[in-house]
N, C-alpha and C. Protein backbone atom coordinates (compact mmCIF):
# COMPACT_ATOMS: atom_id res chain seq x y z
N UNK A 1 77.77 70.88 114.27
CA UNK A 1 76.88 71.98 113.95
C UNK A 1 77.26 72.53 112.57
N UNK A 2 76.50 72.90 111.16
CA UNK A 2 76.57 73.40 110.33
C UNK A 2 76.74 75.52 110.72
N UNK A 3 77.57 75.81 110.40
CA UNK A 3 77.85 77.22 110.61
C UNK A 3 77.79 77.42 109.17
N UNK A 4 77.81 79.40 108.89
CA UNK A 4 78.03 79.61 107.91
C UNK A 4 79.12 80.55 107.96
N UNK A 5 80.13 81.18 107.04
CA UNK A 5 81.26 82.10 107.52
C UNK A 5 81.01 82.98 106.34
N UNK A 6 81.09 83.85 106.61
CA UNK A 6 81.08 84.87 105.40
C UNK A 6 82.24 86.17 105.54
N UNK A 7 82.40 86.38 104.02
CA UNK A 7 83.73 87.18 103.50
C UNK A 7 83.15 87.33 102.29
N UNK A 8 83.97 88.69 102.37
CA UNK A 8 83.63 90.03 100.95
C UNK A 8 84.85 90.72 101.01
N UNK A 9 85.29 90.55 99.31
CA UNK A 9 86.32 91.74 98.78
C UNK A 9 85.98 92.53 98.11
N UNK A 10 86.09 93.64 97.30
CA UNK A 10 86.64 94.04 96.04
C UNK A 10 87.58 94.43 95.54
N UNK A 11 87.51 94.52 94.54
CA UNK A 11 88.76 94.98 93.16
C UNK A 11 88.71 96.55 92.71
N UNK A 12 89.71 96.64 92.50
CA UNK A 12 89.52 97.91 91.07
C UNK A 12 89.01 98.18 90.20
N UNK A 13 88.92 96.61 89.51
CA UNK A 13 88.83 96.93 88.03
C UNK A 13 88.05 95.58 87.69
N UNK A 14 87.36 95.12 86.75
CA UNK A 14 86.75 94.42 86.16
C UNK A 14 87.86 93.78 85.50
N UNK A 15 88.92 92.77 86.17
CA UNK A 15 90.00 92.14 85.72
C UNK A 15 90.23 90.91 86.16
N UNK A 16 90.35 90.31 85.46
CA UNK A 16 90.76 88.72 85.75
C UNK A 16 91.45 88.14 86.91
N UNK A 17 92.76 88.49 86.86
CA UNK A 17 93.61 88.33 87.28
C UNK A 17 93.25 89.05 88.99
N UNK A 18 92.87 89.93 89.03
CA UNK A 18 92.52 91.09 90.43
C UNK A 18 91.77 89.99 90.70
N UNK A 19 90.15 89.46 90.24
CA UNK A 19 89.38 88.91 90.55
C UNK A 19 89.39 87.66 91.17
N UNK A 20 90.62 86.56 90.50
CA UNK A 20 91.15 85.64 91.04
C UNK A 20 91.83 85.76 92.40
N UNK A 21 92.90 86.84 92.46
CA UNK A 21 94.01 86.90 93.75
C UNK A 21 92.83 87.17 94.30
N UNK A 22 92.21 88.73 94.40
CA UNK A 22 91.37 88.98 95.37
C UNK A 22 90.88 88.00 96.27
N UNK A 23 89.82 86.99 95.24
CA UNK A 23 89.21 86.18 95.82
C UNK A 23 89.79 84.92 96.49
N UNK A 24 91.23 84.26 95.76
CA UNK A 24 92.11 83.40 96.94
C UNK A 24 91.98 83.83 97.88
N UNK A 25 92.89 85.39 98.41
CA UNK A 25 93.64 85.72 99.29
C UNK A 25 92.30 85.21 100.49
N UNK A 26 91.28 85.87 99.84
CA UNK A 26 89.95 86.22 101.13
C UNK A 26 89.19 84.56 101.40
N UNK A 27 89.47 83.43 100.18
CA UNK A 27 89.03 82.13 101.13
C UNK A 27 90.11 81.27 101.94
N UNK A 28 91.11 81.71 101.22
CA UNK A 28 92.47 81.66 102.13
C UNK A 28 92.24 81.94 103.74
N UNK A 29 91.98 83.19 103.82
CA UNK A 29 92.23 83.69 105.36
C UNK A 29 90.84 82.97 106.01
N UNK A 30 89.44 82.97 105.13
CA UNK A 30 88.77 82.50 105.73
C UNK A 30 88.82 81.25 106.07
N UNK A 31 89.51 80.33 105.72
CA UNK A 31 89.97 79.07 105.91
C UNK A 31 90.79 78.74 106.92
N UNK A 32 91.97 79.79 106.63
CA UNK A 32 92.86 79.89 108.16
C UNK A 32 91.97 80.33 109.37
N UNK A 33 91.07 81.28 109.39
CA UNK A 33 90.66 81.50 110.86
C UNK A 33 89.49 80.84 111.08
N UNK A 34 89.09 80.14 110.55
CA UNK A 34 88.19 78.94 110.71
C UNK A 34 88.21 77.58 111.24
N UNK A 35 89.62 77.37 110.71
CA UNK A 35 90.09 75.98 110.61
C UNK A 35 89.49 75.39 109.64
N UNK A 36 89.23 75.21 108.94
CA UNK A 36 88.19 74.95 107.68
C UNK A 36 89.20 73.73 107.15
N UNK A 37 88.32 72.70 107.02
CA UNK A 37 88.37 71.06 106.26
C UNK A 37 88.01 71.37 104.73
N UNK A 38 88.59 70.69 103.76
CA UNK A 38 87.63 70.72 102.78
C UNK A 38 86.60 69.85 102.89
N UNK A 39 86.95 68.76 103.50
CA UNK A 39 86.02 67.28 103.70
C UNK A 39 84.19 68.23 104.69
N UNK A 40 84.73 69.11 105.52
CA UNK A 40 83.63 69.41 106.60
C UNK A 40 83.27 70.76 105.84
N UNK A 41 83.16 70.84 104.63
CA UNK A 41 82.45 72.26 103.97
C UNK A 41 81.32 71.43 103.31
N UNK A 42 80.06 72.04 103.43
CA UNK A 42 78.94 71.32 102.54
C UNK A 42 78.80 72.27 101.34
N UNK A 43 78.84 73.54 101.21
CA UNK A 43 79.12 73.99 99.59
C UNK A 43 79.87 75.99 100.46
N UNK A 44 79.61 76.46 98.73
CA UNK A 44 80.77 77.96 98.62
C UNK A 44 79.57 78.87 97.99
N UNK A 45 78.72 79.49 98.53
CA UNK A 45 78.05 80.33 97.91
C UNK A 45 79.18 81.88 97.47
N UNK A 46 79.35 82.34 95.52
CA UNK A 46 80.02 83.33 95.66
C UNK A 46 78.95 83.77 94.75
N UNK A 47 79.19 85.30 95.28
CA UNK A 47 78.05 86.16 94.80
C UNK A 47 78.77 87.51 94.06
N UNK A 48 78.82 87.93 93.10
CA UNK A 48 79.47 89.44 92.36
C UNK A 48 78.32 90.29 91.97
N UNK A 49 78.93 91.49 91.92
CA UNK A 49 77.78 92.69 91.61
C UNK A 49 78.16 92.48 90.06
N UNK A 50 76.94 93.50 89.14
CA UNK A 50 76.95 93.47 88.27
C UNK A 50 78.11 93.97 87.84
N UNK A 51 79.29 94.46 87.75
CA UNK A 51 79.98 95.21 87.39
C UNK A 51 81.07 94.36 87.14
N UNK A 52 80.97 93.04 87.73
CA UNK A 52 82.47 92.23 87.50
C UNK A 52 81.79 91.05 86.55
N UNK A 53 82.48 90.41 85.10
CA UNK A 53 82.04 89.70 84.44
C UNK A 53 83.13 88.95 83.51
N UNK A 54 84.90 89.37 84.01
CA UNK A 54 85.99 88.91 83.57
C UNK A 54 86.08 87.90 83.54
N UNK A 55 85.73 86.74 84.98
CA UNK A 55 85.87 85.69 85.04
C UNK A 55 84.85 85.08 86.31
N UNK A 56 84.75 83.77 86.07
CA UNK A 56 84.51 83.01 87.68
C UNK A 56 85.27 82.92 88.68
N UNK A 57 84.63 83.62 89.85
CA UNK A 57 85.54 83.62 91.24
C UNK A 57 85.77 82.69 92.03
N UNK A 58 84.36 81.74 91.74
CA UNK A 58 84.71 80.78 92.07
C UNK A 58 85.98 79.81 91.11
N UNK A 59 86.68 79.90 90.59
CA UNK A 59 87.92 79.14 90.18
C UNK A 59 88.25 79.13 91.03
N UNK A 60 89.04 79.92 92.12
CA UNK A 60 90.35 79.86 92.33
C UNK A 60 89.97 78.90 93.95
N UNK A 61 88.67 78.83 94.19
CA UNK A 61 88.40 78.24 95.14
C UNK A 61 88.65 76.51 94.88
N UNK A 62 88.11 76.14 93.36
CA UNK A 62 88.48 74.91 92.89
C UNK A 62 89.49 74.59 92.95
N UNK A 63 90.56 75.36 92.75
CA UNK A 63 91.91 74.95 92.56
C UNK A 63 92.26 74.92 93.47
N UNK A 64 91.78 75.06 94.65
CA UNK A 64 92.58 74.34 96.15
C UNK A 64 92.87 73.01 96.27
N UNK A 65 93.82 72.94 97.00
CA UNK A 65 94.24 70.99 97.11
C UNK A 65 93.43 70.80 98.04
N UNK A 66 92.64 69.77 97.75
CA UNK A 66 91.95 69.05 98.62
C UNK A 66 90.15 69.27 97.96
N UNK A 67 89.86 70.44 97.66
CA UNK A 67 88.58 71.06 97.08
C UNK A 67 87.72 70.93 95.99
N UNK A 68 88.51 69.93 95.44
CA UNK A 68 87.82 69.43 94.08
C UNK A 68 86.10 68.83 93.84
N UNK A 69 85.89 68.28 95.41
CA UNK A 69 84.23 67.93 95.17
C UNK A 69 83.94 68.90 96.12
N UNK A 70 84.17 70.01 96.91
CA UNK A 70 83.19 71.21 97.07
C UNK A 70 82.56 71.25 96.56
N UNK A 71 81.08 71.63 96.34
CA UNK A 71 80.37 72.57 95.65
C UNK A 71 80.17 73.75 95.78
N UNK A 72 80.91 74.74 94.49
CA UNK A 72 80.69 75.71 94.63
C UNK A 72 79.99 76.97 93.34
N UNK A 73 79.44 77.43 93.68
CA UNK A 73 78.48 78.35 92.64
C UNK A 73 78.66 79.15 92.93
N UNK A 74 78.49 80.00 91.66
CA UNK A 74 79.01 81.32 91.63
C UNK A 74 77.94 82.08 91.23
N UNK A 75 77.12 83.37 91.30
CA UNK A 75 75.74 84.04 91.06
C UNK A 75 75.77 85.31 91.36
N UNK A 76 74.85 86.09 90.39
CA UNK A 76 75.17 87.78 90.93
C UNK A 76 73.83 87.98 92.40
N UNK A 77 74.85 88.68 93.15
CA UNK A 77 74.18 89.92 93.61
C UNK A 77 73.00 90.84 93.45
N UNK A 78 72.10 91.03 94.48
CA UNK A 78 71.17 91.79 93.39
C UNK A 78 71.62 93.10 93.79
N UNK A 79 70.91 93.88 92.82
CA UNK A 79 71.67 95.12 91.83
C UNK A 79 70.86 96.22 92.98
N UNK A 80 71.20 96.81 94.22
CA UNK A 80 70.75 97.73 95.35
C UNK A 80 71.13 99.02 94.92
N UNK A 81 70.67 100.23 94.85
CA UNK A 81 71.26 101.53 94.38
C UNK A 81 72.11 101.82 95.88
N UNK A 82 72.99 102.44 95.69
CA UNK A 82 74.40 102.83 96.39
C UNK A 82 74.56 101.53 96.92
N UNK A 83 74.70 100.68 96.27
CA UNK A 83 75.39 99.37 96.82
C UNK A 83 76.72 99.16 96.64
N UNK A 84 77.47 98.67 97.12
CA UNK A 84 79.04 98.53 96.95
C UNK A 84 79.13 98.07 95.77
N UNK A 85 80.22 98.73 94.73
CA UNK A 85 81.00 98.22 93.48
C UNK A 85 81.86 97.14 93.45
N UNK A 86 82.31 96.57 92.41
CA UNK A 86 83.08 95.83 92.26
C UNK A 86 83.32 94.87 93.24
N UNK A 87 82.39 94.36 94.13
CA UNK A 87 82.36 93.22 95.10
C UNK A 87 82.30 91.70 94.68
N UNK A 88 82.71 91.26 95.95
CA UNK A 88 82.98 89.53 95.58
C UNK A 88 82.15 89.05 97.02
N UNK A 89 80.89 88.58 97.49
CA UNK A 89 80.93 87.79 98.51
C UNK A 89 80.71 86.43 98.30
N UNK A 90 81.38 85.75 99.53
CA UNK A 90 81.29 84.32 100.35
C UNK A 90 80.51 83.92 101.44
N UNK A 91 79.74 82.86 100.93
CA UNK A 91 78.80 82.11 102.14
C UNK A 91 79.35 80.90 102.02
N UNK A 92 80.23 80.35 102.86
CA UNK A 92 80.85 79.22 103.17
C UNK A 92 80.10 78.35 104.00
N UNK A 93 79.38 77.16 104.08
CA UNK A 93 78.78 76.51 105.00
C UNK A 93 79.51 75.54 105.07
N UNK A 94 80.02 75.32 106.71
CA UNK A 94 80.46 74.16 106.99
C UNK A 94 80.07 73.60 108.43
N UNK A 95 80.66 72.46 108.46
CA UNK A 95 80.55 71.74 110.32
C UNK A 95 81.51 72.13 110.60
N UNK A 96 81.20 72.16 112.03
CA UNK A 96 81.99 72.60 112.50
C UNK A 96 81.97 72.83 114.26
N UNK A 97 82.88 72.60 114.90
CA UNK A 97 82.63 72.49 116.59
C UNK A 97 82.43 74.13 117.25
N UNK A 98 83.26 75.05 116.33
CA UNK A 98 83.55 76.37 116.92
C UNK A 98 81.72 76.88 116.94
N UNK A 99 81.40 77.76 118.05
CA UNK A 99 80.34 78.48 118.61
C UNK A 99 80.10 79.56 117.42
N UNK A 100 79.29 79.76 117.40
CA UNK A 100 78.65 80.86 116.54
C UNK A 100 79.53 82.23 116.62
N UNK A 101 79.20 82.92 118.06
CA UNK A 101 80.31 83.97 118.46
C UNK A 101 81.64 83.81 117.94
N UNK A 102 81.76 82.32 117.48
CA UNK A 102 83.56 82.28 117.84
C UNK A 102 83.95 82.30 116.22
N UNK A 103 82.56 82.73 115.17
CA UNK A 103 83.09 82.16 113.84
C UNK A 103 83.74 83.45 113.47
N UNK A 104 85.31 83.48 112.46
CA UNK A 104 86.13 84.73 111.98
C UNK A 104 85.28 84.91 110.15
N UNK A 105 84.40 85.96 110.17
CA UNK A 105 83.96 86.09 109.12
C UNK A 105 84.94 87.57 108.43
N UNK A 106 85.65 87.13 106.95
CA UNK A 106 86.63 87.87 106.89
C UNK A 106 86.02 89.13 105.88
N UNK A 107 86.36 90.36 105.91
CA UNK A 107 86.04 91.34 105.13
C UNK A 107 87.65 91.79 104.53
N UNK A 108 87.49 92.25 103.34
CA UNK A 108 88.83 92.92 102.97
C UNK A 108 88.48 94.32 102.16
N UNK A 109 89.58 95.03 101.81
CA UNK A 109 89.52 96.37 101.04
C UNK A 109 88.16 96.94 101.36
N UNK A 110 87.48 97.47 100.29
CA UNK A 110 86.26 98.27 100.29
C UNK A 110 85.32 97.23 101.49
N UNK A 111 85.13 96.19 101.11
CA UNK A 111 84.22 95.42 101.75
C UNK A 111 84.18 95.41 103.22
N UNK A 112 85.21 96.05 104.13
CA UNK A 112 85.23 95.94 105.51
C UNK A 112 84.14 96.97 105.55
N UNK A 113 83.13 97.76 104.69
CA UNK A 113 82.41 98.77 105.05
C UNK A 113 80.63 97.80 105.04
N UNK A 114 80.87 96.72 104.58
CA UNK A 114 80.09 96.30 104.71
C UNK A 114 79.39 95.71 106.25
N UNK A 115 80.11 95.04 106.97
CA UNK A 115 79.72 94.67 108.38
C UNK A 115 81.12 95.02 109.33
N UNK A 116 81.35 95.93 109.67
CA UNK A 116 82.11 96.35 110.61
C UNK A 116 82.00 96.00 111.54
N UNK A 117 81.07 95.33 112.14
CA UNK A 117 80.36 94.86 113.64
C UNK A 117 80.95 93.56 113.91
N UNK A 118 81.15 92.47 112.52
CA UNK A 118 81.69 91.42 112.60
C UNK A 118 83.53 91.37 112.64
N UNK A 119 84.33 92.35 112.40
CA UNK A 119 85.64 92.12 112.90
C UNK A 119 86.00 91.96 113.49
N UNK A 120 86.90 91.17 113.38
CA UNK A 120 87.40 90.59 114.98
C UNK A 120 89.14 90.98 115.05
């Protein structure tokens, strides 16, 4: 079955370096509570609000061992008034055996205000 997993961070600051860790740490965990293959991912949708423009978030996803033919794209957000700042989201599509109910879609910092319903 193709699932999709989704995860959202943000940062502080419109910074490189924030933008990168941030965004490891959060495909990191989504990977761990997934079980996530690189071979069984069909692509990495990452999405930023207007406010972040330091770097591509998707890098740090490339630089995983194993991740090199992922496809992954990186694209803004559209621009919602009182929409969350300085955000990073992930639409991960992969196969996968685990049940819908059973997928760990990860939120971090500010972003856990986004779907609270999905923590697990």
């Amino acid at each position: 079955m193709i699932r999709g997993i989704r995860g959202a961070t943000t940062v502080n600051a419109n910074n490189e370096q924030e933008i990168f860790g941030n965004t490891r740490e959060l495909i990191l965990e989504m990977i761990e509570k997934n079980q996530v293959e690189a071979t069984d991912v069909s692509s990495v949708l990452v999405t930023v609000t207007d406010d972040l423009t330091a770097t591509f978030p998707a890098k740090p996803i490339r630089e995983l061992d194993g991740w090199t033919y992922v496809p992954v794209m990186c694209m803004k957000e559209i621009n919602v008034p009182h929409g969350l700042p300085r955000c990073i989201r992930i639409m991960m599509t992969v196969n996968t055996a685990i049940e819908q109910a059973d997928i760990h879609h990860v939120y971090h910092y500010e972003a856990r205000k986004l779907r609270p319903d999905l923590l697990k």
